[in-house]
PDB file of N, CA and C in Angstrom:
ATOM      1  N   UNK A   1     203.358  12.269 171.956  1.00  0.00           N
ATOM      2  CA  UNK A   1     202.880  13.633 172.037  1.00  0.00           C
ATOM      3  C   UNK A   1     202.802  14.031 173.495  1.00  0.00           C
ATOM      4  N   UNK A   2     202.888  15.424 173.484  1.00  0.00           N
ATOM      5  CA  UNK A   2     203.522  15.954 175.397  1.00  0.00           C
ATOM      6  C   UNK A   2     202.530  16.524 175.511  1.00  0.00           C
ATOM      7  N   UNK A   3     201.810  16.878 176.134  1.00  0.00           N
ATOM      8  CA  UNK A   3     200.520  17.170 176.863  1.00  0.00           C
ATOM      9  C   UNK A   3     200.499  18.434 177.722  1.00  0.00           C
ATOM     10  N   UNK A   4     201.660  18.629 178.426  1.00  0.00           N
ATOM     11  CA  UNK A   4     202.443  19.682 178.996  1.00  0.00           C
ATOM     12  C   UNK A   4     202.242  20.231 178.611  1.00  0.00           C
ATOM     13  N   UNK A   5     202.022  21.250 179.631  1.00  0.00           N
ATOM     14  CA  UNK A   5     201.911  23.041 178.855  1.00  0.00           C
ATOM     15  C   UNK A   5     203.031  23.641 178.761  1.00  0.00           C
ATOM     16  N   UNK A   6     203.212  24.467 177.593  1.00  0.00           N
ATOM     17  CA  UNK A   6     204.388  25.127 176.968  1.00  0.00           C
ATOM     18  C   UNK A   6     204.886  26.119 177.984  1.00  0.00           C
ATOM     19  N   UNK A   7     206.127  25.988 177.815  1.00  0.00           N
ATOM     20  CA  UNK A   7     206.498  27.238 178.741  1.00  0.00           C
ATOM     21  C   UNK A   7     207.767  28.186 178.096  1.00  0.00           C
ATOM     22  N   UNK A   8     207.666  29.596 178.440  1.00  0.00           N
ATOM     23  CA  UNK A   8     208.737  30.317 177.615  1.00  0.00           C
ATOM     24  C   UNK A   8     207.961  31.167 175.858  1.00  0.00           C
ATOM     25  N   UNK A   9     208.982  31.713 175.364  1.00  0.00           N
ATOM     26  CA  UNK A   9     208.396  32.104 173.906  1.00  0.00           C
ATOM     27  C   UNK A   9     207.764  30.815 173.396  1.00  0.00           C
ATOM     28  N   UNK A  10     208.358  30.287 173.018  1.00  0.00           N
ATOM     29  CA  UNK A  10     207.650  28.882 172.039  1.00  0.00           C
ATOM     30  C   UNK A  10     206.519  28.688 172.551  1.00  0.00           C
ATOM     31  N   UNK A  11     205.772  28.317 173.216  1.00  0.00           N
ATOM     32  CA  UNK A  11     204.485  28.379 173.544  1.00  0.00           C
ATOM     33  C   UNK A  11     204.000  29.727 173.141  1.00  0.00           C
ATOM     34  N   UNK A  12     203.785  30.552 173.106  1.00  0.00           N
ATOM     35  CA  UNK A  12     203.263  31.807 172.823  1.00  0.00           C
ATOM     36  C   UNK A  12     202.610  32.023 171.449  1.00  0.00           C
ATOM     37  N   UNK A  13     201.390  31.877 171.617  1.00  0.00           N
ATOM     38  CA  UNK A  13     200.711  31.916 169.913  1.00  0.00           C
ATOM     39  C   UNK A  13     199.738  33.480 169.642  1.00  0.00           C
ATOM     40  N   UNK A  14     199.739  33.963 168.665  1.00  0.00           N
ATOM     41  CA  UNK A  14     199.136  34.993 168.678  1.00  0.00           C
ATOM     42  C   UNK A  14     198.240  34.803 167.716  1.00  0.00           C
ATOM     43  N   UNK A  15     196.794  35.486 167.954  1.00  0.00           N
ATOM     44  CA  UNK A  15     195.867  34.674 166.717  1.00  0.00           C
ATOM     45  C   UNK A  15     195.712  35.068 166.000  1.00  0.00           C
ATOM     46  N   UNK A  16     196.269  36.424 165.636  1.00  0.00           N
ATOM     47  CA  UNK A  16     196.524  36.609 164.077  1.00  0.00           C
ATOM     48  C   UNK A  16     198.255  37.221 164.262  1.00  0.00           C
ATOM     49  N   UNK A  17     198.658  36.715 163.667  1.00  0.00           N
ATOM     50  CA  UNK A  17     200.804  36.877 163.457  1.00  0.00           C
ATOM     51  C   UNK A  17     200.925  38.203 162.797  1.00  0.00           C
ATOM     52  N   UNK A  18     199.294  38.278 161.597  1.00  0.00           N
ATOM     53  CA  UNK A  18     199.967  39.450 160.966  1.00  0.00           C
ATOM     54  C   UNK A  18     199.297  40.952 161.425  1.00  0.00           C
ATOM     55  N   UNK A  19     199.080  40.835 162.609  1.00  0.00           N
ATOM     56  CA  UNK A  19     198.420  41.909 163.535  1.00  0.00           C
ATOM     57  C   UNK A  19     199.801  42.660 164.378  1.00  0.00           C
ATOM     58  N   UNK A  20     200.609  41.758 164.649  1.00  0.00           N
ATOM     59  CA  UNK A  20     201.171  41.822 165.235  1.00  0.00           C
ATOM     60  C   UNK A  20     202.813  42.897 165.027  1.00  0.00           C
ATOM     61  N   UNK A  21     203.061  44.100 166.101  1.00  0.00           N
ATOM     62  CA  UNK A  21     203.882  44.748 164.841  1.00  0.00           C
ATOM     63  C   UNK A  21     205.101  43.958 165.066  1.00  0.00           C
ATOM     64  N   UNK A  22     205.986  44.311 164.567  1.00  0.00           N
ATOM     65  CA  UNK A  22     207.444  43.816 164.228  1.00  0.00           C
ATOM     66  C   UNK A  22     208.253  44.415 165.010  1.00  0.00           C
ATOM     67  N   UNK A  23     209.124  43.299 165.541  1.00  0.00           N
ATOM     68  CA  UNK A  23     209.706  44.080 166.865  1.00  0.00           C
ATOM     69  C   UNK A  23     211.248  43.679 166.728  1.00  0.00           C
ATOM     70  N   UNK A  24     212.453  45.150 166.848  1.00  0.00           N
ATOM     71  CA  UNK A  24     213.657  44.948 166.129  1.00  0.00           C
ATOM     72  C   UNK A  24     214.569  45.293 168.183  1.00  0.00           C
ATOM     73  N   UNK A  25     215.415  44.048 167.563  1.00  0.00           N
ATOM     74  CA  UNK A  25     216.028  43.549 169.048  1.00  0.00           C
ATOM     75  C   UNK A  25     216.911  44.594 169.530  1.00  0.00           C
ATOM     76  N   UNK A  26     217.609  45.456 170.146  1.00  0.00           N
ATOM     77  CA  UNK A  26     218.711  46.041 170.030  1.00  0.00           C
ATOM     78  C   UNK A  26     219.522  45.391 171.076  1.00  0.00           C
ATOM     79  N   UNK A  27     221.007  44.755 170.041  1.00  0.00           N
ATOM     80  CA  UNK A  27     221.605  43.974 170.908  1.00  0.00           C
ATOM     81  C   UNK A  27     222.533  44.726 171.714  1.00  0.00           C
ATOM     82  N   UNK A  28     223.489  43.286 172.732  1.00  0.00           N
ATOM     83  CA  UNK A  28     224.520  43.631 174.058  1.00  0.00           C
ATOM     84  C   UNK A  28     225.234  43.079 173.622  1.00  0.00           C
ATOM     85  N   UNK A  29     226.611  44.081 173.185  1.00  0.00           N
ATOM     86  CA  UNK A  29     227.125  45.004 173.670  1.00  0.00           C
ATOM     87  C   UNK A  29     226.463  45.947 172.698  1.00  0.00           C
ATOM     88  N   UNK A  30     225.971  47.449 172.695  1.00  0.00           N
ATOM     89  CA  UNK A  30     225.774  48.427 171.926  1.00  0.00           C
ATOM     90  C   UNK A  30     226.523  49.746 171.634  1.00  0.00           C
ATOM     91  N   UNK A  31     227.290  49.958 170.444  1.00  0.00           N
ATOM     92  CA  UNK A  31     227.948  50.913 170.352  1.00  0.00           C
ATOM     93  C   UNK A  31     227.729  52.147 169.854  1.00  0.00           C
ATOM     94  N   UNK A  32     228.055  53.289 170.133  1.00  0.00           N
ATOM     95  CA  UNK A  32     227.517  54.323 168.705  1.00  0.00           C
ATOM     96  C   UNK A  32     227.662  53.724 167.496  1.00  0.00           C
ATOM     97  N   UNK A  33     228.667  52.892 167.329  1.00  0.00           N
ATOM     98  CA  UNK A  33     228.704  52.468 165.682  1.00  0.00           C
ATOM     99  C   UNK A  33     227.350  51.325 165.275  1.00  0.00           C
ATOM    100  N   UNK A  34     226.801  51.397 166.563  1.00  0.00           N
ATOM    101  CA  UNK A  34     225.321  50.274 165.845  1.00  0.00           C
ATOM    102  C   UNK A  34     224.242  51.026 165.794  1.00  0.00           C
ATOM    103  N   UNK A  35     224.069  51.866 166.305  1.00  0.00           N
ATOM    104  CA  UNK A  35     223.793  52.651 166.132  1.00  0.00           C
ATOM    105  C   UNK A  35     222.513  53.439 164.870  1.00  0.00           C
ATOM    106  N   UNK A  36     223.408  53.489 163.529  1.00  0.00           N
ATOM    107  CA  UNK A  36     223.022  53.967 162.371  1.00  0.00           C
ATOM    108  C   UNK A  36     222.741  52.621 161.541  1.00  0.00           C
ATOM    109  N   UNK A  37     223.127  51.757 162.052  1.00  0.00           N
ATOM    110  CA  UNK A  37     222.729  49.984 161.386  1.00  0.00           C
ATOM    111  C   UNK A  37     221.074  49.494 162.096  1.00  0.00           C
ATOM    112  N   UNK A  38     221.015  50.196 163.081  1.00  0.00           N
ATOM    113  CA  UNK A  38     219.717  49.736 163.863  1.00  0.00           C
ATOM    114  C   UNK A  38     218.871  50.713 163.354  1.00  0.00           C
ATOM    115  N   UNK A  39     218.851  52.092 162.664  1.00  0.00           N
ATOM    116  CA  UNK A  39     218.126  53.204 162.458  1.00  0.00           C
ATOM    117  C   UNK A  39     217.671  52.514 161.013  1.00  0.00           C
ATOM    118  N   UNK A  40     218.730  52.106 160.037  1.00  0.00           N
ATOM    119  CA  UNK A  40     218.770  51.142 158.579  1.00  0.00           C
ATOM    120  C   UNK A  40     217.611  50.315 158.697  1.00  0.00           C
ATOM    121  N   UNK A  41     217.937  49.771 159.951  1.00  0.00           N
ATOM    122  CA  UNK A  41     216.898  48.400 159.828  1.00  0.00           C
ATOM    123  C   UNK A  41     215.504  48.674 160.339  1.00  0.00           C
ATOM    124  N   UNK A  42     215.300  49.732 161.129  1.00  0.00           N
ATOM    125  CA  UNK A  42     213.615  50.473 161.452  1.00  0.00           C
ATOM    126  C   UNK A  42     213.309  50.990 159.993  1.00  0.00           C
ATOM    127  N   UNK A  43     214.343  51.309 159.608  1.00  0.00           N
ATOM    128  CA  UNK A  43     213.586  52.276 158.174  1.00  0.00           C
ATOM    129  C   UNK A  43     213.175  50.921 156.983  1.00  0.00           C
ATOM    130  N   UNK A  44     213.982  50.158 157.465  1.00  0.00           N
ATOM    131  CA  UNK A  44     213.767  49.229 156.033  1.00  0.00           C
ATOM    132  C   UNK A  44     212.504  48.166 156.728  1.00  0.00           C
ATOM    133  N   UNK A  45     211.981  48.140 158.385  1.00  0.00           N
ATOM    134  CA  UNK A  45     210.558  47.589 158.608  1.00  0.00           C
ATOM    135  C   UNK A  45     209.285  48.506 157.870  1.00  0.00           C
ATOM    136  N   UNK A  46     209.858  49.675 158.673  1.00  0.00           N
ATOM    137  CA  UNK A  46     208.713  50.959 157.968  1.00  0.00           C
ATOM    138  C   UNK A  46     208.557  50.525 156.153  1.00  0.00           C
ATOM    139  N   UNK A  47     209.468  50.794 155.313  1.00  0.00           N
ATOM    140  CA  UNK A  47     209.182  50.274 154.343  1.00  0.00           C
ATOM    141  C   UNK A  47     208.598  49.002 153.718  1.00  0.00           C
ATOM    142  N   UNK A  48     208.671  48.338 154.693  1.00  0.00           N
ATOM    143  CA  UNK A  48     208.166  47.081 154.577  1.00  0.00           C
ATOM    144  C   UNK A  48     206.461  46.664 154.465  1.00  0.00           C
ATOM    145  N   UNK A  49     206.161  48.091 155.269  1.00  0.00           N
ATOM    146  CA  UNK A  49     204.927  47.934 155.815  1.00  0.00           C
ATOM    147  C   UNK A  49     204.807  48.345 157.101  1.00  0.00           C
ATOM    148  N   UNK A  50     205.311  48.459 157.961  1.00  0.00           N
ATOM    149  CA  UNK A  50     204.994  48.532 159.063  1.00  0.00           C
ATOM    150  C   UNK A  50     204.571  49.684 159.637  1.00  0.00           C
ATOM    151  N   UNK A  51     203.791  49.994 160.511  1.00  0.00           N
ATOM    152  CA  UNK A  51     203.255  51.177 161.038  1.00  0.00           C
ATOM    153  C   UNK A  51     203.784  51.415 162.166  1.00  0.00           C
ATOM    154  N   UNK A  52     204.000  50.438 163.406  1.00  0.00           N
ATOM    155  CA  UNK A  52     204.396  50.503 164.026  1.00  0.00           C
ATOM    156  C   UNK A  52     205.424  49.612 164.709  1.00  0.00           C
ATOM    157  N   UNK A  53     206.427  49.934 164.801  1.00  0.00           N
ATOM    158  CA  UNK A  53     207.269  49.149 165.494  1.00  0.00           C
ATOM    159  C   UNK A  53     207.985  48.979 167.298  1.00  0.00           C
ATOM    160  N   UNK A  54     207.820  47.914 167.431  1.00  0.00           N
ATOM    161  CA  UNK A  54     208.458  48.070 168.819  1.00  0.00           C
ATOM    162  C   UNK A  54     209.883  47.497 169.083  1.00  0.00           C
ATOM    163  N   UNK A  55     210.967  48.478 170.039  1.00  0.00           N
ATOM    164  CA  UNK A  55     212.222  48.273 169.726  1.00  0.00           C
ATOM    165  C   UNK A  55     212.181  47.590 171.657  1.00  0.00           C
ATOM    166  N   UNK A  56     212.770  46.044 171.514  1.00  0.00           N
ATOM    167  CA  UNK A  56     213.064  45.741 172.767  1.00  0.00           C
ATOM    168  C   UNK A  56     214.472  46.027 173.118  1.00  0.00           C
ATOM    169  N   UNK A  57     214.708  46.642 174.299  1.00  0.00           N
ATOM    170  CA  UNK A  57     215.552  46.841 174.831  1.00  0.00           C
ATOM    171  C   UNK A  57     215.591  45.727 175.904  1.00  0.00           C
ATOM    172  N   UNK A  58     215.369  44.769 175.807  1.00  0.00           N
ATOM    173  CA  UNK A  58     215.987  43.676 177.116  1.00  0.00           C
ATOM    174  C   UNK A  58     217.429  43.354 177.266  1.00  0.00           C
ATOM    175  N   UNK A  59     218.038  42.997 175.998  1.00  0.00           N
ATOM    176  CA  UNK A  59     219.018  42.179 176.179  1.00  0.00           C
ATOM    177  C   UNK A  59     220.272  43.785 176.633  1.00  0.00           C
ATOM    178  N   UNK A  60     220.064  44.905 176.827  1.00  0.00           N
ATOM    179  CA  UNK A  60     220.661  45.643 177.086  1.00  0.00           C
ATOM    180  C   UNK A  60     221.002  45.445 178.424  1.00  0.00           C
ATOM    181  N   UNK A  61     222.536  45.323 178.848  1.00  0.00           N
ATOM    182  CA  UNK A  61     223.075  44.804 180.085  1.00  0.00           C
ATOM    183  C   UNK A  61     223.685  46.220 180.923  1.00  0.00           C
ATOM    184  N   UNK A  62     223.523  47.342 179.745  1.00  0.00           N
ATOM    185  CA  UNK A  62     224.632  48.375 180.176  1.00  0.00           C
ATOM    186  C   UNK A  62     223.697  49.743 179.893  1.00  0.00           C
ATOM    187  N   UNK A  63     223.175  50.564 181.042  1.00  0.00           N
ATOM    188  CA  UNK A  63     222.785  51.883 180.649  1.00  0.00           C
ATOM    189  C   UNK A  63     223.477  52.905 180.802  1.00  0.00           C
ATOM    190  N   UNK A  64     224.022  53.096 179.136  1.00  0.00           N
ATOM    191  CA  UNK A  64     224.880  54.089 178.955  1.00  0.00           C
ATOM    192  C   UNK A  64     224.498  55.514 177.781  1.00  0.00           C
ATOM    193  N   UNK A  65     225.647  56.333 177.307  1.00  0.00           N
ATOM    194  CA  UNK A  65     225.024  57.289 176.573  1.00  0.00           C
ATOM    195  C   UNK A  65     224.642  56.487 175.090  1.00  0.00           C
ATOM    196  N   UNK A  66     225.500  55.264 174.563  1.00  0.00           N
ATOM    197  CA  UNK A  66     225.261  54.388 173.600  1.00  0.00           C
ATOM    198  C   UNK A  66     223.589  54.141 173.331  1.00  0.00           C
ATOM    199  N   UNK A  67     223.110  53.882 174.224  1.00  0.00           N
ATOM    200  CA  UNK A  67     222.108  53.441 174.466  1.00  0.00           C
ATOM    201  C   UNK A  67     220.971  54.561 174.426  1.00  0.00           C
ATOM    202  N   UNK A  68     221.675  55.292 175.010  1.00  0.00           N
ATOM    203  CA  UNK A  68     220.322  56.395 175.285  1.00  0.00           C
ATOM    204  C   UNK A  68     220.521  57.229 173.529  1.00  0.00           C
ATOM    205  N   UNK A  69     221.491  57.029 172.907  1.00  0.00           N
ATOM    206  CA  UNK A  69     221.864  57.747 171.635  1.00  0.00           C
ATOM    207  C   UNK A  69     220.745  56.828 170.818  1.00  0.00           C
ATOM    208  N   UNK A  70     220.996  55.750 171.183  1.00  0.00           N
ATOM    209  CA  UNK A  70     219.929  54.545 169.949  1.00  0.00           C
ATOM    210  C   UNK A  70     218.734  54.928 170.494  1.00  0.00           C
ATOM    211  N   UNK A  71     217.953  55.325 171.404  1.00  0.00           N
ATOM    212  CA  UNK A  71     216.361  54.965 171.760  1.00  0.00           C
ATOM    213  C   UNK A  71     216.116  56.652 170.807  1.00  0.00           C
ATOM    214  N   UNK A  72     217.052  57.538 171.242  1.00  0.00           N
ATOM    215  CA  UNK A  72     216.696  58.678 170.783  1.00  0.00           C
ATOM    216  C   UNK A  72     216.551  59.170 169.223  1.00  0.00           C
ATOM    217  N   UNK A  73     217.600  58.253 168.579  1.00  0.00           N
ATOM    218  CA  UNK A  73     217.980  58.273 166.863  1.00  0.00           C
ATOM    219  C   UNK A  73     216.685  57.113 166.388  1.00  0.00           C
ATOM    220  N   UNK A  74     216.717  56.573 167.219  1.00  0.00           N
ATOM    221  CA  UNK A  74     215.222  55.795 166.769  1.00  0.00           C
ATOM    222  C   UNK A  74     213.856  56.365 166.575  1.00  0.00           C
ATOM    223  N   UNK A  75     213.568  57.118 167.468  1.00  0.00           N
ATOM    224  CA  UNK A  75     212.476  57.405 167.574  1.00  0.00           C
ATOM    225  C   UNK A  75     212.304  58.742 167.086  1.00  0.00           C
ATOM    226  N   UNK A  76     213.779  59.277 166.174  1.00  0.00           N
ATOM    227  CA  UNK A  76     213.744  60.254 165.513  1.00  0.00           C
ATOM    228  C   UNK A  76     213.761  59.629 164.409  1.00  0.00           C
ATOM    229  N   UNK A  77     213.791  58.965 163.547  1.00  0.00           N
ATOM    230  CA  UNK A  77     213.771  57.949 162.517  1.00  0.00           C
ATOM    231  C   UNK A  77     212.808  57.752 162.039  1.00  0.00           C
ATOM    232  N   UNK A  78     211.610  56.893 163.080  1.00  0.00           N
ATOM    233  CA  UNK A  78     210.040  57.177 163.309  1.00  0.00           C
ATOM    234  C   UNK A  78     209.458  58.568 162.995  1.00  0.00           C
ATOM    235  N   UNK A  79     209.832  59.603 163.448  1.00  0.00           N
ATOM    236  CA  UNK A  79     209.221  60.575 163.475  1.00  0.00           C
ATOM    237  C   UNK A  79     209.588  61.166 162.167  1.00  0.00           C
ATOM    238  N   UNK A  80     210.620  60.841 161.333  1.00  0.00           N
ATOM    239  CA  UNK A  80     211.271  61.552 159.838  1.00  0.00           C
ATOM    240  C   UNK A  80     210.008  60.460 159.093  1.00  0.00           C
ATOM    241  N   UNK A  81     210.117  59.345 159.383  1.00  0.00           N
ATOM    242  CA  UNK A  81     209.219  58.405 158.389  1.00  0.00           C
ATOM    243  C   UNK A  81     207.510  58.484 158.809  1.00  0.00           C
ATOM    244  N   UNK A  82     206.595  59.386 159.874  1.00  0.00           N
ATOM    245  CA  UNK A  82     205.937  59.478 159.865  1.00  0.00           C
ATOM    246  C   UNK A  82     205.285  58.424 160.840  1.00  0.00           C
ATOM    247  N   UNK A  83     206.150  57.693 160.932  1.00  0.00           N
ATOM    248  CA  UNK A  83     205.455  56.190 161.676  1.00  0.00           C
ATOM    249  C   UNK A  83     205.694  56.144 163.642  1.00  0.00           C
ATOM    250  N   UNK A  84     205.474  54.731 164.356  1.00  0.00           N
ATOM    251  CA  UNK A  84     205.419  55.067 165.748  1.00  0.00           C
ATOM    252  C   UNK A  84     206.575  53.819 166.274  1.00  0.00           C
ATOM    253  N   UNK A  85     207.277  54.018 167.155  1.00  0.00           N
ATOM    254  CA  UNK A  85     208.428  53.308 167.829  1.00  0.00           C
ATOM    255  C   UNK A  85     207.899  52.843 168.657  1.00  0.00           C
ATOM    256  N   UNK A  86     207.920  51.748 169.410  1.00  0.00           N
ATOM    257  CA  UNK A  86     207.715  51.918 171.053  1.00  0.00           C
ATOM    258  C   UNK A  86     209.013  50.837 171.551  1.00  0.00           C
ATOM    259  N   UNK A  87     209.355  51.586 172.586  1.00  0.00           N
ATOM    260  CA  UNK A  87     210.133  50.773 173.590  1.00  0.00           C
ATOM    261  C   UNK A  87     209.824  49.726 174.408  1.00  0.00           C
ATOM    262  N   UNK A  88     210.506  48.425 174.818  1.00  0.00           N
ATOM    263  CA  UNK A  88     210.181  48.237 175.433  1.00  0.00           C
ATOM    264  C   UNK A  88     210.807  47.254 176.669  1.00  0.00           C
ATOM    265  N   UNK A  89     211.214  46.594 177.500  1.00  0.00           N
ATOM    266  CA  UNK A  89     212.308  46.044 178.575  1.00  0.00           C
ATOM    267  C   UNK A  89     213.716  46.946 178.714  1.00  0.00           C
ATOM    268  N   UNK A  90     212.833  48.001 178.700  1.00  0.00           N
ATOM    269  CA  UNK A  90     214.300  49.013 179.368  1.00  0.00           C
ATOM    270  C   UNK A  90     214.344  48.689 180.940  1.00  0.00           C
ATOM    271  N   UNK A  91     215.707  48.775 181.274  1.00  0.00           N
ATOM    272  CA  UNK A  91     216.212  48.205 182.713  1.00  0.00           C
ATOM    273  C   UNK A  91     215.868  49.455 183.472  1.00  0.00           C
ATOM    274  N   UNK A  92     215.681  49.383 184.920  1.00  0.00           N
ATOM    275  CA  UNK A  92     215.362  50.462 185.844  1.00  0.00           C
ATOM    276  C   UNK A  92     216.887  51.668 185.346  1.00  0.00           C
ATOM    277  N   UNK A  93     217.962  51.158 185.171  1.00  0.00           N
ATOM    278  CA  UNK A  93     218.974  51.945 184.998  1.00  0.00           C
ATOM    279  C   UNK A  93     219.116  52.622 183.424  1.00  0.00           C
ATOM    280  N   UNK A  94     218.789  52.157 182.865  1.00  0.00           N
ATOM    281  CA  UNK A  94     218.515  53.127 181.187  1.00  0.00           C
ATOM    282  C   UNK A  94     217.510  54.023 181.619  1.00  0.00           C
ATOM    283  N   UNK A  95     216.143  53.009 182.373  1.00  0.00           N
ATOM    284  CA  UNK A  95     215.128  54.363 182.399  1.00  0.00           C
ATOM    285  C   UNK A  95     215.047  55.558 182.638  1.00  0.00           C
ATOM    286  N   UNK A  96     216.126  55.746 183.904  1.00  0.00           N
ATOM    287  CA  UNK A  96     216.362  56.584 184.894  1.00  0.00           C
ATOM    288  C   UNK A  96     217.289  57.688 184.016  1.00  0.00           C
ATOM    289  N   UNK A  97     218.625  57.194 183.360  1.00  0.00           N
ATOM    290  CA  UNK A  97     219.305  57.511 182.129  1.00  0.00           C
ATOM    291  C   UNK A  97     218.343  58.648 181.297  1.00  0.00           C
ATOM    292  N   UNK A  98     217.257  57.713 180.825  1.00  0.00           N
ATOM    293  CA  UNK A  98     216.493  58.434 179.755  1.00  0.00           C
ATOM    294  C   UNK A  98     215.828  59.158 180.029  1.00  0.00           C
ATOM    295  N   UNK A  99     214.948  59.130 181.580  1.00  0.00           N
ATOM    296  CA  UNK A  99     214.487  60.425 182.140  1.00  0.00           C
ATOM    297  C   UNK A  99     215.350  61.233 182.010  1.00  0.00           C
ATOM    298  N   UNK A 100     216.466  61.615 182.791  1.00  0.00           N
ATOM    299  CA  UNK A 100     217.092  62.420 183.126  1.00  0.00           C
ATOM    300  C   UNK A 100     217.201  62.830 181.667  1.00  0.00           C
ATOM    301  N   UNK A 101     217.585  62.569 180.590  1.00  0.00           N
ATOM    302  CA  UNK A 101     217.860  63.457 179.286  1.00  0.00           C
ATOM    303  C   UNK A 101     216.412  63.809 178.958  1.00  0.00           C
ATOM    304  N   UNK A 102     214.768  63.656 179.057  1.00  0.00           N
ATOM    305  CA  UNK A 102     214.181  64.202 178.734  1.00  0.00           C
ATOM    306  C   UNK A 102     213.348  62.782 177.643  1.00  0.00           C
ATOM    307  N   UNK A 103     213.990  61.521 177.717  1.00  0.00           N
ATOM    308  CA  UNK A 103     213.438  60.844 176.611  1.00  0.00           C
ATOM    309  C   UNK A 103     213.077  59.838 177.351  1.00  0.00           C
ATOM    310  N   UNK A 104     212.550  59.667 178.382  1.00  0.00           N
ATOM    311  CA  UNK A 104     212.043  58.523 179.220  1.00  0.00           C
ATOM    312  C   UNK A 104     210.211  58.235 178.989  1.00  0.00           C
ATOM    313  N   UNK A 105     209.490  58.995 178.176  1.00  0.00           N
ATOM    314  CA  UNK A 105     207.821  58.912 178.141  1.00  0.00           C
ATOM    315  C   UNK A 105     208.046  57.944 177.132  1.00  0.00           C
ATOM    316  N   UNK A 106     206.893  57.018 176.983  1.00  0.00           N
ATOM    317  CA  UNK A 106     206.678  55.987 175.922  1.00  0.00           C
ATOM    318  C   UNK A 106     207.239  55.204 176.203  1.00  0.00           C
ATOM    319  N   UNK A 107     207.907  54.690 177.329  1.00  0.00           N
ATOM    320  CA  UNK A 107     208.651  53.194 177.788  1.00  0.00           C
ATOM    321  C   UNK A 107     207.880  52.339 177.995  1.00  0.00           C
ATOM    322  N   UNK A 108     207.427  50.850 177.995  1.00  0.00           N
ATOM    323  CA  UNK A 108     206.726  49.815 178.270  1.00  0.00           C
ATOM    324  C   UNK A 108     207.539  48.901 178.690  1.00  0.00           C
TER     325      UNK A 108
END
């Protein structure tokens, strides 16, 4: 047995799991065509239960209109189902992106 302290996700415990909201990845590379598959899969958490969801944007390598099309169809998705989105590891270069169109508030 390792004694060591954990380092990275795997170490990371939360003390209640089911407090916790559900958080949907949006992957790299991102196209308009993923678009309406990533909007599918917020609607089918919301149905699930969920109240609120948070969409990480980390693994996003590229701030483009792709991108700024998904944060925006998302969080219009949220707003058709009544429920709350939040963003969150948007790169200094999406952010800036999403200001400039008007959809940059609510980033974390």
């Amino acid at each position: 047995m390792n004694s060591a302290p954990r380092r990275g996700l795997i170490g990371v415990e939360a003390t209640d799991p089911a407090q916790q909201p559900p958080v949907l990845v949006v992957p790299d590379p991102l196209t308009f065509a993923d678009v309406p598959l990533l909007c599918e899969r917020l609607r089918g958490l919301y149905g699930a239960g969920a109240d609120v969801v948070v969409c990480d944007l980390t693994a996003l390598s590229r701030a483009d209109l792709a991108a700024v099309e998904a944060v925006a169809r998302l969080r219009l998705t949220a707003r058709r189902a009544g429920r709350r989105v939040r963003m969150r590891g948007a790169g200094a270069g999406l952010v800036a992106l999403l200001d400039l169109a008007g959809l940059g508030s609510d980033l974390a």
